[in-house]
C-alpha atoms as a PDB file:
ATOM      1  CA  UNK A   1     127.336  85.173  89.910  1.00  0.00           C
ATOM      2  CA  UNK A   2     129.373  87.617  88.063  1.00  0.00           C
ATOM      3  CA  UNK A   3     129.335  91.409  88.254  1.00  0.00           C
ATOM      4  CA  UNK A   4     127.281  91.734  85.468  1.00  0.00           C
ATOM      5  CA  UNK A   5     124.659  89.369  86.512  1.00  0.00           C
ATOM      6  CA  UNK A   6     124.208  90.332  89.696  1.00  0.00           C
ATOM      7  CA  UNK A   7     123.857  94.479  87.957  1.00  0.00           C
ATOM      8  CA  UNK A   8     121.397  92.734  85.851  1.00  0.00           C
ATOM      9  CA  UNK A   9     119.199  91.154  88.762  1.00  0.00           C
ATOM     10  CA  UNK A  10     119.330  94.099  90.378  1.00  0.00           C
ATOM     11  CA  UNK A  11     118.096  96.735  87.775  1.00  0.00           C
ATOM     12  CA  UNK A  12     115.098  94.526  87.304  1.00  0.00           C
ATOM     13  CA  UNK A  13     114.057  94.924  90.572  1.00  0.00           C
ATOM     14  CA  UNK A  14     111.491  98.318  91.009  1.00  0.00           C
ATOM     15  CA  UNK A  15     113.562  98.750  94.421  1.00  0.00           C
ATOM     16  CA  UNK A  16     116.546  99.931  92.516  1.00  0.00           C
ATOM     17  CA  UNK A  17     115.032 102.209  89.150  1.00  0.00           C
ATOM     18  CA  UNK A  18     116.842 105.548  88.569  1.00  0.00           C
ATOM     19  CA  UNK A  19     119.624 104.715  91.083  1.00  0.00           C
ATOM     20  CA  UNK A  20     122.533 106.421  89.772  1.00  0.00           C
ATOM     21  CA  UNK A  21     125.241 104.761  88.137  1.00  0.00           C
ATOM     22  CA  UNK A  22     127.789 105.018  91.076  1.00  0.00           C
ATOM     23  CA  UNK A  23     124.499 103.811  93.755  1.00  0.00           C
ATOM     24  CA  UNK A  24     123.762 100.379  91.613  1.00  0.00           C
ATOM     25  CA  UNK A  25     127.487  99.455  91.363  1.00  0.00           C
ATOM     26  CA  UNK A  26     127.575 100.590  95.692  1.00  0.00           C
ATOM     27  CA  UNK A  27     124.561  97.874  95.501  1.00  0.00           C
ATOM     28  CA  UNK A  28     125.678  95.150  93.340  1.00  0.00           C
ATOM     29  CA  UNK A  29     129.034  95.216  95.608  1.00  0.00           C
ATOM     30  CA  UNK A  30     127.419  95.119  98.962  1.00  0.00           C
ATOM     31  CA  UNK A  31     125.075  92.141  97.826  1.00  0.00           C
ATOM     32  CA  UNK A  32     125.276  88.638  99.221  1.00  0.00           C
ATOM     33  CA  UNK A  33     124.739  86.056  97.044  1.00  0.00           C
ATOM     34  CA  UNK A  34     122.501  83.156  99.019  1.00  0.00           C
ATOM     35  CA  UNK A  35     120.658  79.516  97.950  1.00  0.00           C
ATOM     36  CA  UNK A  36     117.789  78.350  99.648  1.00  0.00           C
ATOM     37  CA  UNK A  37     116.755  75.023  99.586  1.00  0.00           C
ATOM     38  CA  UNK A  38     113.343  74.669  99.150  1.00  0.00           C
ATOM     39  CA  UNK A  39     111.241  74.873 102.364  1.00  0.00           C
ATOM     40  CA  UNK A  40     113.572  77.691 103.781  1.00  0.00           C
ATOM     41  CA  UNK A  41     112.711  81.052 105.237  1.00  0.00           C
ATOM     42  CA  UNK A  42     113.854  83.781 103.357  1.00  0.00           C
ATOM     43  CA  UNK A  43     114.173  85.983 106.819  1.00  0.00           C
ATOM     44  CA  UNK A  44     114.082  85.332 110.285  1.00  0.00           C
ATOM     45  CA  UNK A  45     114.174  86.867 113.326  1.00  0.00           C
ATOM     46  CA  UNK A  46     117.477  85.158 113.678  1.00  0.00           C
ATOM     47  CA  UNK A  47     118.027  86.055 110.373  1.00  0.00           C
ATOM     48  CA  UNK A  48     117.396  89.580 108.866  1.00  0.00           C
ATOM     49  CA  UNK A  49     117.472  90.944 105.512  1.00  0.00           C
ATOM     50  CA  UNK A  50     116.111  92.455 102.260  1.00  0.00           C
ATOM     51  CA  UNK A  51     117.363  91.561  98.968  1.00  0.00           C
ATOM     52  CA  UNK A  52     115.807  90.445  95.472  1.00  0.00           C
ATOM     53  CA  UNK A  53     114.976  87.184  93.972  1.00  0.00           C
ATOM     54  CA  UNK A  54     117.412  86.008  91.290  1.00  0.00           C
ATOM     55  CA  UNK A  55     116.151  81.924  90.736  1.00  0.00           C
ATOM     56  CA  UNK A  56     113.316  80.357  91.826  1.00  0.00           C
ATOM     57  CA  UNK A  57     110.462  81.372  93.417  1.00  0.00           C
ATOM     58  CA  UNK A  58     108.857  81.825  97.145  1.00  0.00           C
ATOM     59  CA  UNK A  59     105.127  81.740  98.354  1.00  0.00           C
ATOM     60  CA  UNK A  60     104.519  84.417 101.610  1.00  0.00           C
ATOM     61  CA  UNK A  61     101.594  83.231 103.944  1.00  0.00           C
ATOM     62  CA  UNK A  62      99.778  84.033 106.571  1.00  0.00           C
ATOM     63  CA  UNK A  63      99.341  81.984 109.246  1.00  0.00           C
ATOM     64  CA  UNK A  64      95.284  81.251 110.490  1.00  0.00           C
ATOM     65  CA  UNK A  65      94.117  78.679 112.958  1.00  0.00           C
ATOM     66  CA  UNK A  66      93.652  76.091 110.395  1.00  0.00           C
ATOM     67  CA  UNK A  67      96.337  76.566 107.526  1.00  0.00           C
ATOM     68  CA  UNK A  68      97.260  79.931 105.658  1.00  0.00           C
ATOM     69  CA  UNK A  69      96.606  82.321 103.589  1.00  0.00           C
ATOM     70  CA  UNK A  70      98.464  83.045 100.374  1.00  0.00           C
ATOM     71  CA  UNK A  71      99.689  86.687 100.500  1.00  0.00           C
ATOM     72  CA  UNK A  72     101.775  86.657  97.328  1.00  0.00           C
ATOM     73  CA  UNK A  73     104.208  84.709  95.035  1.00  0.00           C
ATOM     74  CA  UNK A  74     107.605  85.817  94.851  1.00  0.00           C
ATOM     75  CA  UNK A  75     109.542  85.214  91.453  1.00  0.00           C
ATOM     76  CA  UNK A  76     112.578  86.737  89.757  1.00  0.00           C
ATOM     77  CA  UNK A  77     112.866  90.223  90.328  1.00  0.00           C
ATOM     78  CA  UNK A  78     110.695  90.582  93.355  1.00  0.00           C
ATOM     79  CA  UNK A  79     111.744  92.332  97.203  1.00  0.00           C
ATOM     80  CA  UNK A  80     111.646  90.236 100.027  1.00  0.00           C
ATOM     81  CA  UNK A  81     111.864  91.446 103.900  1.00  0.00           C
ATOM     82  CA  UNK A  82     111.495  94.863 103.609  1.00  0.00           C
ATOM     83  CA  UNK A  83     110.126  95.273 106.777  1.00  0.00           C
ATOM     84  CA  UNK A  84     111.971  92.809 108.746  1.00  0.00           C
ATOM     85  CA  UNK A  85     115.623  94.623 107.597  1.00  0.00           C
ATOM     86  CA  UNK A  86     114.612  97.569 110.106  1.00  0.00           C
ATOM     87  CA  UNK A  87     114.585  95.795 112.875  1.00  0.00           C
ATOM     88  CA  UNK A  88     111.243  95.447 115.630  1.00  0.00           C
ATOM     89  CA  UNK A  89     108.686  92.388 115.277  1.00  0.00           C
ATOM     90  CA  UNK A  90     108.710  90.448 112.537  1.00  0.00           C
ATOM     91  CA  UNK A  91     105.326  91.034 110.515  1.00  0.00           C
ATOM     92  CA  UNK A  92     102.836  87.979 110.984  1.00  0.00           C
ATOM     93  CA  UNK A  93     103.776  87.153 107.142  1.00  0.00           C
ATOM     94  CA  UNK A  94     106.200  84.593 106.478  1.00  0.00           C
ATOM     95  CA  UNK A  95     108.169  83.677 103.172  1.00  0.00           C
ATOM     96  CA  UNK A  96     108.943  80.211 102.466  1.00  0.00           C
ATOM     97  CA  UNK A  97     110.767  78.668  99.185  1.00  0.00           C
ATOM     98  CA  UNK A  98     108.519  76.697  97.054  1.00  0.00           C
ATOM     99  CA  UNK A  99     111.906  76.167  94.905  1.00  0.00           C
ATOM    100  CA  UNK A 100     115.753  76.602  94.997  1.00  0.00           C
ATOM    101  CA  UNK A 101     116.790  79.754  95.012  1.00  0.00           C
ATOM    102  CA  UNK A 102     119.505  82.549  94.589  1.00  0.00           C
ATOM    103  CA  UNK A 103     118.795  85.466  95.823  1.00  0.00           C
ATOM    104  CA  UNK A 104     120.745  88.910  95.954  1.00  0.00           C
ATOM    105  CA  UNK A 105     120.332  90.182 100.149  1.00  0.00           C
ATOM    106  CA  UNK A 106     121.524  92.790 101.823  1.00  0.00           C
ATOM    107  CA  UNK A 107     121.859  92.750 105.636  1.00  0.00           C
ATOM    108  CA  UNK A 108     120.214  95.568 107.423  1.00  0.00           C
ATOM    109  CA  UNK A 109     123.587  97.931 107.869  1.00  0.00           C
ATOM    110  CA  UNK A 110     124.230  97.794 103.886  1.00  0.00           C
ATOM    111  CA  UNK A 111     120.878  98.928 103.332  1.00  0.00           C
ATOM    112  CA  UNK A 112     120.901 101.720 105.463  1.00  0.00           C
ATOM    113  CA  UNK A 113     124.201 102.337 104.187  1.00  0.00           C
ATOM    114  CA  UNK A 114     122.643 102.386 100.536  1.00  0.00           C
ATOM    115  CA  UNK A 115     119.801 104.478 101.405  1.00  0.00           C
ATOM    116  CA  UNK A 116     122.120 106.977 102.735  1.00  0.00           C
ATOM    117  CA  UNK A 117     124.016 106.942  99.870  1.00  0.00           C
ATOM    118  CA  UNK A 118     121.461 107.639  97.579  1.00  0.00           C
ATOM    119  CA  UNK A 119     118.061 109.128  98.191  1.00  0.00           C
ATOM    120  CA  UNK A 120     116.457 107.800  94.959  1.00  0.00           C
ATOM    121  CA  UNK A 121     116.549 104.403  96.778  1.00  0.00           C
ATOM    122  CA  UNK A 122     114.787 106.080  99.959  1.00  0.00           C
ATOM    123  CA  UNK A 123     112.681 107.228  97.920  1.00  0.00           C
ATOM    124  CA  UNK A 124     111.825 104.058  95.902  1.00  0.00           C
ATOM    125  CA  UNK A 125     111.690 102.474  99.199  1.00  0.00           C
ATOM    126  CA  UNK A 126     108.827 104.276 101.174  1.00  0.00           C
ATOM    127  CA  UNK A 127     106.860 104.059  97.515  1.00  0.00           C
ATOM    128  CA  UNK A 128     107.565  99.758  97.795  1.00  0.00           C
ATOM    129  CA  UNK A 129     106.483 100.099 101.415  1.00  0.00           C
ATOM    130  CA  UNK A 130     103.294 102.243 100.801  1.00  0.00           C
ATOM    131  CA  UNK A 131     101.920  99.459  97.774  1.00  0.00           C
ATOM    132  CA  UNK A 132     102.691  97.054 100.312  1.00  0.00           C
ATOM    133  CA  UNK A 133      99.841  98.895 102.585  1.00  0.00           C
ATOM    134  CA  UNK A 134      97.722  99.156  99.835  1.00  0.00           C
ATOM    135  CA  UNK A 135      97.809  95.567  98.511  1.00  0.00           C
ATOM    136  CA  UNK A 136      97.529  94.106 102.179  1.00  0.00           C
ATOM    137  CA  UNK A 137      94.506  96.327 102.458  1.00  0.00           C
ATOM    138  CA  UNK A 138      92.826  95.190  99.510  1.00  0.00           C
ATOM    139  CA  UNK A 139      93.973  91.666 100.463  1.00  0.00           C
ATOM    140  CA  UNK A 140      91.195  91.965 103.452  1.00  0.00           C
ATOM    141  CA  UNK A 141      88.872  93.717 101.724  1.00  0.00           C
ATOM    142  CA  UNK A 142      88.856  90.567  99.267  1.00  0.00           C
ATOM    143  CA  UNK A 143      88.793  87.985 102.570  1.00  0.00           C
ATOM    144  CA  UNK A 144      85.730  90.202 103.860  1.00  0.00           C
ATOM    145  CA  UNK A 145      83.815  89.721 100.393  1.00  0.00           C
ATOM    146  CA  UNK A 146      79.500  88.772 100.854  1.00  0.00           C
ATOM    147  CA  UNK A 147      80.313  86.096  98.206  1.00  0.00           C
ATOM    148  CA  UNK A 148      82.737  83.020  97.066  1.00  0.00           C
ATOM    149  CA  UNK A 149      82.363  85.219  94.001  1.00  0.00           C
ATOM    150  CA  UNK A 150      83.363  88.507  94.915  1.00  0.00           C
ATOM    151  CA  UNK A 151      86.325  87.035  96.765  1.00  0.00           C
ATOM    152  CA  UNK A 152      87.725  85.572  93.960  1.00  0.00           C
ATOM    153  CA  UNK A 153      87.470  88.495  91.776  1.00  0.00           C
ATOM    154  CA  UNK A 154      88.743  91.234  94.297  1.00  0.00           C
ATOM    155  CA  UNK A 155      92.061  88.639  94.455  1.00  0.00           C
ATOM    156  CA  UNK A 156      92.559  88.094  90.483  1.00  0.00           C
ATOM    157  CA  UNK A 157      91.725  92.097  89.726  1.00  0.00           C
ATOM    158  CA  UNK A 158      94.512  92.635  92.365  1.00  0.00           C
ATOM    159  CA  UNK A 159      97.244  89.938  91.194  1.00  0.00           C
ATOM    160  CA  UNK A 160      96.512  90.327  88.003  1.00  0.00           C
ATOM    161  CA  UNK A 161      99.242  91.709  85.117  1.00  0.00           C
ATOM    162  CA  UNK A 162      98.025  93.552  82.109  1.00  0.00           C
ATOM    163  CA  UNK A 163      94.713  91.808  82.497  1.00  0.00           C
ATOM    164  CA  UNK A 164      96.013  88.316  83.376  1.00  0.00           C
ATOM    165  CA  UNK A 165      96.727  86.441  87.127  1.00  0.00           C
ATOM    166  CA  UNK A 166      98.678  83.680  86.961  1.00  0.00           C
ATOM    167  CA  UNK A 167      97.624  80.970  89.348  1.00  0.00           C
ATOM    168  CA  UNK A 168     101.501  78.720  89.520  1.00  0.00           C
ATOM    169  CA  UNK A 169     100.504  76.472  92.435  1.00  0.00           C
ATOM    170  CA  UNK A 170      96.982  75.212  91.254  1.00  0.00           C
ATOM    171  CA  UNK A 171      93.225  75.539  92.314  1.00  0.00           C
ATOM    172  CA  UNK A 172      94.052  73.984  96.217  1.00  0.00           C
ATOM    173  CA  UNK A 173      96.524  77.033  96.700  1.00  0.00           C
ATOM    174  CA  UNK A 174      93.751  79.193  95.602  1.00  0.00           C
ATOM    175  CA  UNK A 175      90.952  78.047  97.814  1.00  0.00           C
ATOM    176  CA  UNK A 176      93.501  78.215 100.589  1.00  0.00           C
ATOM    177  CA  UNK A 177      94.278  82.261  99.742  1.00  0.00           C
ATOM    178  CA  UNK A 178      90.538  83.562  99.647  1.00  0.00           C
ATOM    179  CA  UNK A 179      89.507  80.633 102.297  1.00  0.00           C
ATOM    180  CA  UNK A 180      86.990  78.595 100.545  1.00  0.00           C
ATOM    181  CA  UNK A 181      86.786  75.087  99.606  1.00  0.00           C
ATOM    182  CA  UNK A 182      87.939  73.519  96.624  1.00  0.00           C
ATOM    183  CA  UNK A 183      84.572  73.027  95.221  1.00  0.00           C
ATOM    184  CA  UNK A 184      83.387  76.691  96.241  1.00  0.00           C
ATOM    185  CA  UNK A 185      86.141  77.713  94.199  1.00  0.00           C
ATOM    186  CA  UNK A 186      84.938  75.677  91.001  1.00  0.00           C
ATOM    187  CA  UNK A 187      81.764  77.353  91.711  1.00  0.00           C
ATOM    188  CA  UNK A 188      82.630  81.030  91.996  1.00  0.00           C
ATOM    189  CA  UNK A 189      85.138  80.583  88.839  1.00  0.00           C
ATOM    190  CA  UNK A 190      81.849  78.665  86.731  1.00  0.00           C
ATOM    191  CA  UNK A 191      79.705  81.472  87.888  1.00  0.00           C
ATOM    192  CA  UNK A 192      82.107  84.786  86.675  1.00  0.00           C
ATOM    193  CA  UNK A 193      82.867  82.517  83.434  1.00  0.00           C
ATOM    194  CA  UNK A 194      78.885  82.622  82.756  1.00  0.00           C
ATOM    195  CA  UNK A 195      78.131  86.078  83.492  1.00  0.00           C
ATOM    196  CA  UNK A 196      81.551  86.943  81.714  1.00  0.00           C
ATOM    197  CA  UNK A 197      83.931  88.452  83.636  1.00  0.00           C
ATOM    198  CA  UNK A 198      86.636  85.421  83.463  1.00  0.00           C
ATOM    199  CA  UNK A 199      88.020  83.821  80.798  1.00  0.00           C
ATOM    200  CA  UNK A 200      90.467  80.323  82.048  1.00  0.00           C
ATOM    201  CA  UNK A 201      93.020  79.380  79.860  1.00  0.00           C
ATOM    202  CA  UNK A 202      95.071  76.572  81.727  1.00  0.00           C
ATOM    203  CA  UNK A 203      96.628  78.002  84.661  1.00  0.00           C
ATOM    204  CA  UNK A 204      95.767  81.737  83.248  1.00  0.00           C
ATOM    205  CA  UNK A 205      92.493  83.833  84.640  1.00  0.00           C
ATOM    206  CA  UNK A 206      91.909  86.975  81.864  1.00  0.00           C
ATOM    207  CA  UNK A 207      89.512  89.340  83.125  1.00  0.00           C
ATOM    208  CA  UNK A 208      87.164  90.603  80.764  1.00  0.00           C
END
């Protein structure tokens, strides 16, 4: 990647807004540039780092006694590991590619570096790790839902974008993320379609 692209790929990322000029050129030089086949971890405990997806896309999970949950889907743009960069045990989530990718890391003494450098990343840092608490939070609320029904609207109100969740990996991902079966999930989406609070379009949920 060239300078450019990899200044690009980084000012997309929410991590890096308002960084001053001379603290996005200290990040675009201390980035690695990595590929992951698909299937790969994007950190390990072996392996430690934060950095931004540039290509392709990941899927975190969380593993239960029988499969996972879906936590999130990770395309261009998006943070990865940043609580594994500071060190301690690795949170129970793990991020796995679901296609090639390049990605943009940092290993965890560049990052502290950057964050000394300039507090506007600090600063956009605790506010990444605080949504983090918040989404995770509302992510059990949704798993401790009376109904198929309510489940399935606590997750699309909180993945959806300006009124619209994108489901990329199909109804069996789905099921899987607010742990119901396939059919359960046919049933739940039929029933907020009736009463009106869905529209489907494809792979596209609008709430209404």
């Amino acid at each position: 990647m060239t300078y450019q692209e990899k200044l690009k790929a980084i000012r997309s990322c929410s991590l890096f807004k308002g960084l001053s000029e001379s603290g996005l050129d200290a990040a675009v030089r201390s980035a690695e540039e990595t590929e992951l086949m698909t299937g790969e971890l994007l950190f390990s405990d072996s392996v430690r780092r934060i950095g931004v997806v540039v290509r392709g896309s990941a899927k975190a999970v969380k593993p239960k006694k029988e499969g996972f949950v879906t936590m999130s889907i990770l395309g261009y743009g998006d943070v990865f590991g940043a609580v594994s960069v500071m060190g301690g045990k690795l949170p129970s989530t793990e991020a796995r590619a679901v296609k090639p990718m390049t990605l943009l890391t940092f290993t965890p003494e560049a990052f502290e570096w950057l964050l000394k450098n300039d507090f506007e990343l600090t600063k956009n840092y605790c506010s990444y790790l605080i949504s983090r608490i918040r989404f995770l939070t509302e992510r059990v609320e949704c798993m401790a839902g009376a109904s198929a029904s309510e489940k399935l609207l606590k997750y699309l109100e909180t993945n959806a974008e300006s009124g619209v969740c994108h489901i990329p990996f199909g109804m069996d991902a789905l099921a899987r993320a607010i742990s119901v079966s396939r059919a359960t999930l046919y049933r739940a989406l039929d029933e907020l379609e009736k009463n009106g609070s869905i529209a489907r379009s494809g792979h596209d949920v609008r709430l209404l």
